[in-house]
C-alpha atoms as a PDB file:
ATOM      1  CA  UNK A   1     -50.425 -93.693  62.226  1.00  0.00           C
ATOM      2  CA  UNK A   2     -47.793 -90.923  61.707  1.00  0.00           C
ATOM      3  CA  UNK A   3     -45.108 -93.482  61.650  1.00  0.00           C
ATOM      4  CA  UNK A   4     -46.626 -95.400  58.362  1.00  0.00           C
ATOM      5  CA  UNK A   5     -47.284 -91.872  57.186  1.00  0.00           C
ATOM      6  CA  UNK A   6     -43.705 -91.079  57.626  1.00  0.00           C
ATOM      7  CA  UNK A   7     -42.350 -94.348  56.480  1.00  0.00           C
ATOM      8  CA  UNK A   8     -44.025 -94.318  52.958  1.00  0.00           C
ATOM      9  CA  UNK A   9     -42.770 -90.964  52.274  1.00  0.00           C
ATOM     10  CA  UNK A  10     -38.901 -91.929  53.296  1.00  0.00           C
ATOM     11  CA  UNK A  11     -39.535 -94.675  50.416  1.00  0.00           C
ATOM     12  CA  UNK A  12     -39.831 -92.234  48.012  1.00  0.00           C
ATOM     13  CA  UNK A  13     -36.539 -90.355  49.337  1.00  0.00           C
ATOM     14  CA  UNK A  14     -32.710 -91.138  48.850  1.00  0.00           C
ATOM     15  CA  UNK A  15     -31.783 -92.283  52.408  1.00  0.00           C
ATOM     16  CA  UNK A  16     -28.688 -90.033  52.224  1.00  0.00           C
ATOM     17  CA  UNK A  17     -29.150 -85.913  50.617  1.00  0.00           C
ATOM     18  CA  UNK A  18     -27.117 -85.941  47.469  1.00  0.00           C
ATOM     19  CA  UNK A  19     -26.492 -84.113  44.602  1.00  0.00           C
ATOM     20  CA  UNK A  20     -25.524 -85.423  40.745  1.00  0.00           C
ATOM     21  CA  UNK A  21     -23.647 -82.313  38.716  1.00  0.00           C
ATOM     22  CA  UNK A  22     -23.281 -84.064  36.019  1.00  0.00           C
ATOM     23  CA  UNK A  23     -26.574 -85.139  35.639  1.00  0.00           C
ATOM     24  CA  UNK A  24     -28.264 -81.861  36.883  1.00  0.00           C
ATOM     25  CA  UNK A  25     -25.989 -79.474  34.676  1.00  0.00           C
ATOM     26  CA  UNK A  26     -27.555 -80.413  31.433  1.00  0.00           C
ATOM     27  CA  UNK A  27     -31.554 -79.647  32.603  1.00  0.00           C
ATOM     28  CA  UNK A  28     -30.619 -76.423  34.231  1.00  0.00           C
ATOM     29  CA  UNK A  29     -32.573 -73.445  32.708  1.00  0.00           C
ATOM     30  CA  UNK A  30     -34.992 -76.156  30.647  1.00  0.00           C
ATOM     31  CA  UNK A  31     -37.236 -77.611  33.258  1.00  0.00           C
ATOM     32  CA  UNK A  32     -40.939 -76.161  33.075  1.00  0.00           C
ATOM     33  CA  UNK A  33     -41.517 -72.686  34.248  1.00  0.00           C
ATOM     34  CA  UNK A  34     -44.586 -72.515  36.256  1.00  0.00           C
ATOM     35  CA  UNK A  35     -46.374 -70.738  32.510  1.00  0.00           C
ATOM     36  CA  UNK A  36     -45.408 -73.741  30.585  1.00  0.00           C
ATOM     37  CA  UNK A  37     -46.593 -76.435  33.505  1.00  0.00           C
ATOM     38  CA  UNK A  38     -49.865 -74.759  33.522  1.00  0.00           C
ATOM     39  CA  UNK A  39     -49.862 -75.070  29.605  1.00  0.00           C
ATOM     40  CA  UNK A  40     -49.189 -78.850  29.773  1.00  0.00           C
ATOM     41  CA  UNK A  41     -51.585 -79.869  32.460  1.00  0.00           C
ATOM     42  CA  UNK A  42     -54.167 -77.951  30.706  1.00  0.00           C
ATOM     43  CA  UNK A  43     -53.640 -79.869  27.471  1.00  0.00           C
ATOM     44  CA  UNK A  44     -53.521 -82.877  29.701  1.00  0.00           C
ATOM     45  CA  UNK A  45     -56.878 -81.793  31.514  1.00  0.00           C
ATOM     46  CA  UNK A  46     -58.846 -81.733  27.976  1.00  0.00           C
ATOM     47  CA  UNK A  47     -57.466 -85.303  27.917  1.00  0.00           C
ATOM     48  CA  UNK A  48     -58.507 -86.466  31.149  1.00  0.00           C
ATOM     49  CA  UNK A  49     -62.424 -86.590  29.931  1.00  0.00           C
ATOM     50  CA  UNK A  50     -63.080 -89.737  28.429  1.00  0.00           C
ATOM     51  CA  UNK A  51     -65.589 -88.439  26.321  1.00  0.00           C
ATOM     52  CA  UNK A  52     -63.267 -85.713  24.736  1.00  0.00           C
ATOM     53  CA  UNK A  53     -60.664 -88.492  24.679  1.00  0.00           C
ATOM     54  CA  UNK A  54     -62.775 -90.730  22.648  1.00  0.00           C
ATOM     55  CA  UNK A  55     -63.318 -87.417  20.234  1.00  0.00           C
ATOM     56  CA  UNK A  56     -59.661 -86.771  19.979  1.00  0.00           C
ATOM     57  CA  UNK A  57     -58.647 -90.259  19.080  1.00  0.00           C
ATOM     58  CA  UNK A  58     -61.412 -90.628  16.598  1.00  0.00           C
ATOM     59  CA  UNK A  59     -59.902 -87.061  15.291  1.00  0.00           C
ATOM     60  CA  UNK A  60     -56.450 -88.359  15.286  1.00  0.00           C
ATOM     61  CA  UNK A  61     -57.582 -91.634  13.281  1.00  0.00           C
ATOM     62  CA  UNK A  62     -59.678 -89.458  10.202  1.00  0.00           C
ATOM     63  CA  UNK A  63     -59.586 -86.155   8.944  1.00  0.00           C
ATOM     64  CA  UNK A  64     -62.650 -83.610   8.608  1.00  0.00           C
ATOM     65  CA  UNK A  65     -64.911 -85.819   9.900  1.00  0.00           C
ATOM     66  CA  UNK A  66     -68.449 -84.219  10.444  1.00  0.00           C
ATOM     67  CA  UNK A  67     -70.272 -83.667  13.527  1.00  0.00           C
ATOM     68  CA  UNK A  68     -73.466 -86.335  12.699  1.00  0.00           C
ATOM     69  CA  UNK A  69     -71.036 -88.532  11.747  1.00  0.00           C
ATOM     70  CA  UNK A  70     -68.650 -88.911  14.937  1.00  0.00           C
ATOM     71  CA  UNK A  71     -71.856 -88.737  16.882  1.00  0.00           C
ATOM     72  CA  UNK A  72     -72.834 -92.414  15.425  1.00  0.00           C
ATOM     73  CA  UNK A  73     -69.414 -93.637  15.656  1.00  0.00           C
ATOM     74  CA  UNK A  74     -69.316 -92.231  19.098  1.00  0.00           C
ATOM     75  CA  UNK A  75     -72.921 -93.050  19.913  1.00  0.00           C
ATOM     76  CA  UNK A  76     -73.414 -89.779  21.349  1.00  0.00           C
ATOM     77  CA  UNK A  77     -76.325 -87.504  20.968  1.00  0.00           C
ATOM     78  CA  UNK A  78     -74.871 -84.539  18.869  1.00  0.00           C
ATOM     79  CA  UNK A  79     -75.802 -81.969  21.310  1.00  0.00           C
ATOM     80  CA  UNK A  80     -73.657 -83.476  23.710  1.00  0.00           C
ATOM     81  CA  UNK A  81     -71.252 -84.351  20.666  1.00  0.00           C
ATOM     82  CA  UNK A  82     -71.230 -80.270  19.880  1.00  0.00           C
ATOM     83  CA  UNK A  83     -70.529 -78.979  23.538  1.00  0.00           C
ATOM     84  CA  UNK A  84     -67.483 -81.196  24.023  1.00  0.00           C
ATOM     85  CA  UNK A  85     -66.082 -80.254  20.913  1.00  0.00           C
ATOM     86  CA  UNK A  86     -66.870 -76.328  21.358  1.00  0.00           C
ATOM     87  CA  UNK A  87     -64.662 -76.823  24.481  1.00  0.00           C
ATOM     88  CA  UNK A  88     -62.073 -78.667  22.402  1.00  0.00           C
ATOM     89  CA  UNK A  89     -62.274 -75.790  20.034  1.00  0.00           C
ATOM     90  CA  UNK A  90     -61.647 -72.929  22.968  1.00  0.00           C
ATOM     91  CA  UNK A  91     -59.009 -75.316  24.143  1.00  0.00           C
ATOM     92  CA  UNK A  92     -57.246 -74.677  20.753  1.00  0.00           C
ATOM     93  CA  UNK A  93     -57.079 -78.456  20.033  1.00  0.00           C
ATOM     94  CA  UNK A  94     -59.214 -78.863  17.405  1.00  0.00           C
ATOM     95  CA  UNK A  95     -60.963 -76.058  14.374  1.00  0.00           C
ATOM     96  CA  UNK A  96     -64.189 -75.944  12.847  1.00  0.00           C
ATOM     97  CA  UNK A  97     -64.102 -75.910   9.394  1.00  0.00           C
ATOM     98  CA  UNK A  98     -68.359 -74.690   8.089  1.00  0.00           C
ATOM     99  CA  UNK A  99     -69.400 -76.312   4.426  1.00  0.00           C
ATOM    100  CA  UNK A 100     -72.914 -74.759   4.259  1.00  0.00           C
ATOM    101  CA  UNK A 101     -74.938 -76.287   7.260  1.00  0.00           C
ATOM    102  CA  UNK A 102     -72.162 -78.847   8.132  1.00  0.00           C
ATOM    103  CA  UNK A 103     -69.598 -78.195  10.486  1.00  0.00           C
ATOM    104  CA  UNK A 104     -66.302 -80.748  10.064  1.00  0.00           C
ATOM    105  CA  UNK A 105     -63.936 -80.990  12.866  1.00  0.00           C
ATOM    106  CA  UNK A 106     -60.323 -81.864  12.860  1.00  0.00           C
ATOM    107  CA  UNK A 107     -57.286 -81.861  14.929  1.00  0.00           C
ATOM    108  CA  UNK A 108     -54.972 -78.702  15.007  1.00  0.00           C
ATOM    109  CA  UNK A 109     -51.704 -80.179  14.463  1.00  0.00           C
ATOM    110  CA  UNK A 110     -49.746 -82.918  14.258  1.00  0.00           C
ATOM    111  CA  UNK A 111     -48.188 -82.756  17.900  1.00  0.00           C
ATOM    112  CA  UNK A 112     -52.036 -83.389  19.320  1.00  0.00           C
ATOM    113  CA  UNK A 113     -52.340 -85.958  16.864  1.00  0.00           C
ATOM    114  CA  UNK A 114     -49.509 -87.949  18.301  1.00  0.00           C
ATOM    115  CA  UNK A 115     -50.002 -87.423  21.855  1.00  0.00           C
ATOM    116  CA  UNK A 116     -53.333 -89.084  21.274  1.00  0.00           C
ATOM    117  CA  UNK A 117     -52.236 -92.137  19.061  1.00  0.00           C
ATOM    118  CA  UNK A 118     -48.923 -92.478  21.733  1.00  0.00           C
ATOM    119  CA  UNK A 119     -51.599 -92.620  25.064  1.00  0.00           C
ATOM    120  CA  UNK A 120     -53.430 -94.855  23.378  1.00  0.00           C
ATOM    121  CA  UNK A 121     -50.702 -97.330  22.486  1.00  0.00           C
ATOM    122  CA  UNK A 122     -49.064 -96.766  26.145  1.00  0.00           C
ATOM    123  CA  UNK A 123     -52.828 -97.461  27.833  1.00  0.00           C
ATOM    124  CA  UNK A 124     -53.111-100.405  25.434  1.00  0.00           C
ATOM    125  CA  UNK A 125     -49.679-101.847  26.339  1.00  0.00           C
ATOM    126  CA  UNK A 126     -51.053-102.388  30.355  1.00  0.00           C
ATOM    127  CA  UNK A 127     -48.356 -99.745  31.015  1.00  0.00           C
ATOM    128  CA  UNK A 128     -50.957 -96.936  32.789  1.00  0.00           C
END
């Protein structure tokens, strides 16, 4: 057992330790600290709900959409509708805009907007 342990880990090793200056010298000083790793995987943890990522694309595909209306799109109740998108909104990915007694949603920014639109065309691709 320790053997085909040890074997599929040496397949993900060079068979020889190396090293590549000219490839290495140019990513020195801009690989993720361990701050900006925790930023990334927490942007990719809202992701990694289906439910939120079913929000976000809707988000990414309209603008100021309201919540009773993403809730039918979605077919979601709206309570459950309103607590995924209050964490969302504590996430810092998407901001409530009020209009009397409707609340709109929409995305942040731009960069959210794209990472949404470019998972979904990698996922659709067969490439995940």
């Amino acid at each position: 057992m320790a053997q085909v342990f040890a074997s599929a880990i040496d397949r993900d090793r060079c068979d020889t330790e190396c090293l590549h200056p000219d490839r290495i010298r140019p990513l020195l000083g801009r690989s993720l600290g361990p701050e900006g790793a925790a930023g990334v995987g927490g942007l990719f943890a809202v992701l990694a709900d289906p439910s939120r990522a079913r929000i976000l694309h809707l988000l990414a595909l309209g603008e100021d959409l309201c919540v009773c209306d993403m809730a039918l799109v979605l077919g979601m109740s709206i309570s459950a509708l309103s607590h995924q998108l209050r964490f969302l909104r504590e996430r810092g990915v998407v901001a409530r805009r009020k209009d009397g007694r409707i609340a709109y949603y929409n995305l942040v920014d731009e960069h959210v907007r794209r990472l949404v639109l470019d998972a979904v065309i990698h996922v659709s691709e067969g490439v995940a």
